[in-house]
Protein backbone atom coordinates (compact mmCIF):
# COMPACT_ATOMS: atom_id res chain seq x y z
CA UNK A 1 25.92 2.65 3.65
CA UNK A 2 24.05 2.26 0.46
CA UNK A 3 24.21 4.52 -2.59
CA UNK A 4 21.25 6.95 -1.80
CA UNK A 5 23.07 7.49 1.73
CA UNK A 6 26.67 8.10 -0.18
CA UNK A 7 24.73 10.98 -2.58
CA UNK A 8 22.74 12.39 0.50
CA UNK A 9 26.27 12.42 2.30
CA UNK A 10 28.06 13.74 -0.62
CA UNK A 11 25.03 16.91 -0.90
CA UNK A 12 25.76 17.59 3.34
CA UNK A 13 29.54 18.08 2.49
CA UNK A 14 28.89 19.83 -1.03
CA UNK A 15 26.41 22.32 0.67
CA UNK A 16 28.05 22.68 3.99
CA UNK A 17 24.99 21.35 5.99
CA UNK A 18 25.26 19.64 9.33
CA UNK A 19 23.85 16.33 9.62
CA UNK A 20 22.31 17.68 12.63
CA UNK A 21 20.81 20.47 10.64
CA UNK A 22 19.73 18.13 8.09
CA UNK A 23 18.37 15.66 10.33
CA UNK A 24 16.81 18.99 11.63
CA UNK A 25 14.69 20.20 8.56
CA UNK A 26 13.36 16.38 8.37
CA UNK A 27 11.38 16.86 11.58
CA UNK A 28 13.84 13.57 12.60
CA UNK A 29 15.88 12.86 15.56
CA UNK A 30 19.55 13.02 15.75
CA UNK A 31 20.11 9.33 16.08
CA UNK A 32 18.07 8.56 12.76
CA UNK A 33 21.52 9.33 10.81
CA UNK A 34 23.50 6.21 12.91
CA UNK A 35 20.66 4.03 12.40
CA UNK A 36 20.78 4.32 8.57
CA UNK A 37 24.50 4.00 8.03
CA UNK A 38 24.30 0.40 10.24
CA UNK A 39 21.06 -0.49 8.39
CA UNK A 40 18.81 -0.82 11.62
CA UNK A 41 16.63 1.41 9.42
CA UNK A 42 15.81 2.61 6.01
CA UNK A 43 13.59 5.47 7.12
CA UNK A 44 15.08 8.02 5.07
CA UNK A 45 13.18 6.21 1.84
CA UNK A 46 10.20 7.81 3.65
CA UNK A 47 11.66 11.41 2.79
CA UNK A 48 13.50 11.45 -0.13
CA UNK A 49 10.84 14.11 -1.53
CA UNK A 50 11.43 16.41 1.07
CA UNK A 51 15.09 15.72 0.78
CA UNK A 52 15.13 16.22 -2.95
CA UNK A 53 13.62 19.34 -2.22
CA UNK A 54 16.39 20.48 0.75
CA UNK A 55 19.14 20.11 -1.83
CA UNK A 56 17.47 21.34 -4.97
CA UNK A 57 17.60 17.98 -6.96
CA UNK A 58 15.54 15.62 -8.42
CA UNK A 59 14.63 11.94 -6.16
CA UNK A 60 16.02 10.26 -9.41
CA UNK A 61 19.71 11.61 -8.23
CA UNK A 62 18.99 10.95 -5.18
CA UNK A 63 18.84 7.35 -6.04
CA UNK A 64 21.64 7.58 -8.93
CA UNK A 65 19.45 6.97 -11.59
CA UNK A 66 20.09 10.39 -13.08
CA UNK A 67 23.95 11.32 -13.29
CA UNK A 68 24.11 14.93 -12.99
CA UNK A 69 21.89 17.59 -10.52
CA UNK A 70 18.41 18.53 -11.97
CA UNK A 71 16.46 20.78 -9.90
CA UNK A 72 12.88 18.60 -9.22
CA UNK A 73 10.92 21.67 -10.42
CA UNK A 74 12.27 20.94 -13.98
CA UNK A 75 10.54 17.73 -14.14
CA UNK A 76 6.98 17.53 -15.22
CA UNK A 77 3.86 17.25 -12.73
CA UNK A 78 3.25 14.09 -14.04
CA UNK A 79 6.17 12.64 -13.77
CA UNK A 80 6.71 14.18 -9.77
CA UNK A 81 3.60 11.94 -9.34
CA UNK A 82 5.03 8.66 -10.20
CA UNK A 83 7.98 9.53 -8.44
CA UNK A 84 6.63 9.58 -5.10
CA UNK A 85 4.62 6.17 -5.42
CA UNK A 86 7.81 4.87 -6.05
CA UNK A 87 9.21 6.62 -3.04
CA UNK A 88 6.84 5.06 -1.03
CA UNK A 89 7.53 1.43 -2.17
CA UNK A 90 10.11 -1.17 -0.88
CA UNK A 91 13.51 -1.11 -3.04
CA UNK A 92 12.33 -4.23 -4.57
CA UNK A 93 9.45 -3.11 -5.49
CA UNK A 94 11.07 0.17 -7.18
CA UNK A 95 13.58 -2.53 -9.19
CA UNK A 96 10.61 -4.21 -10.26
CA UNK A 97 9.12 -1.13 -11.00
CA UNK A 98 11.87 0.21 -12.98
CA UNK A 99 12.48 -2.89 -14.98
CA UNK A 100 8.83 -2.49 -16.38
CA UNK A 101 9.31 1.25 -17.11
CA UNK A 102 12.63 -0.03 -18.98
CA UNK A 103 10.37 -2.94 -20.58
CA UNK A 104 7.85 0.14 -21.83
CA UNK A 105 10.15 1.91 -23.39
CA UNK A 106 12.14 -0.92 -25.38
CA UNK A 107 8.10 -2.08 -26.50
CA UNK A 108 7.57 1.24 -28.00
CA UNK A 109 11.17 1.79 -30.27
């Protein structure tokens, strides 16, 4: 199970929600959990906004970039936006991304 699965798992147990429930709210069937933890599939990439949103944090914890719980909403609009592009690209791709935001930043100090 990789990281983003561990802190999904870790917000079902921390907020008392079935995986069935969970699975639920994502419009997704119950087998969709199994196939992620064997890594037949990575469809759960696909929602991490609406996940973010089920457990009131931003997609940056969801994918441990942030260390602590921020609520999405506190982030701003622009910021949301490049957030989901990079939900919607490969894990490479999101690496490769992040890399050149880290490159940006280092440029400019």
């Amino acid at each position: 199970m990789d990281n983003t699965l561990n802190m999904i798992s870790e917000l079902l147990k921390k907020n008392k929600m079935s995986k069935i429930e969970f699975l639920t709210n994502l419009n997704l069937s119950k087998s969709a959990w199994s196939s992620w933890v064997r890594g037949e599939t990575a469809t759960y990439k696909d929602h991490i906004p609406e996940i973010a949103k089920i457990f009131n944090v931003s997609s940056d914890y969801l994918f441990g970039i942030e260390q602590k719980e921020k609520p999405a909403a506190e982030r701003s609009e622009l910021i949301n936006k490049i957030l989901t592009v990079c939900d919607g690209l490969p894990e490479d791709k999101q690496t490769e991304l992040l890399n050149y935001a880290k490159y940006l930043v280092a440029k400019d100090k």
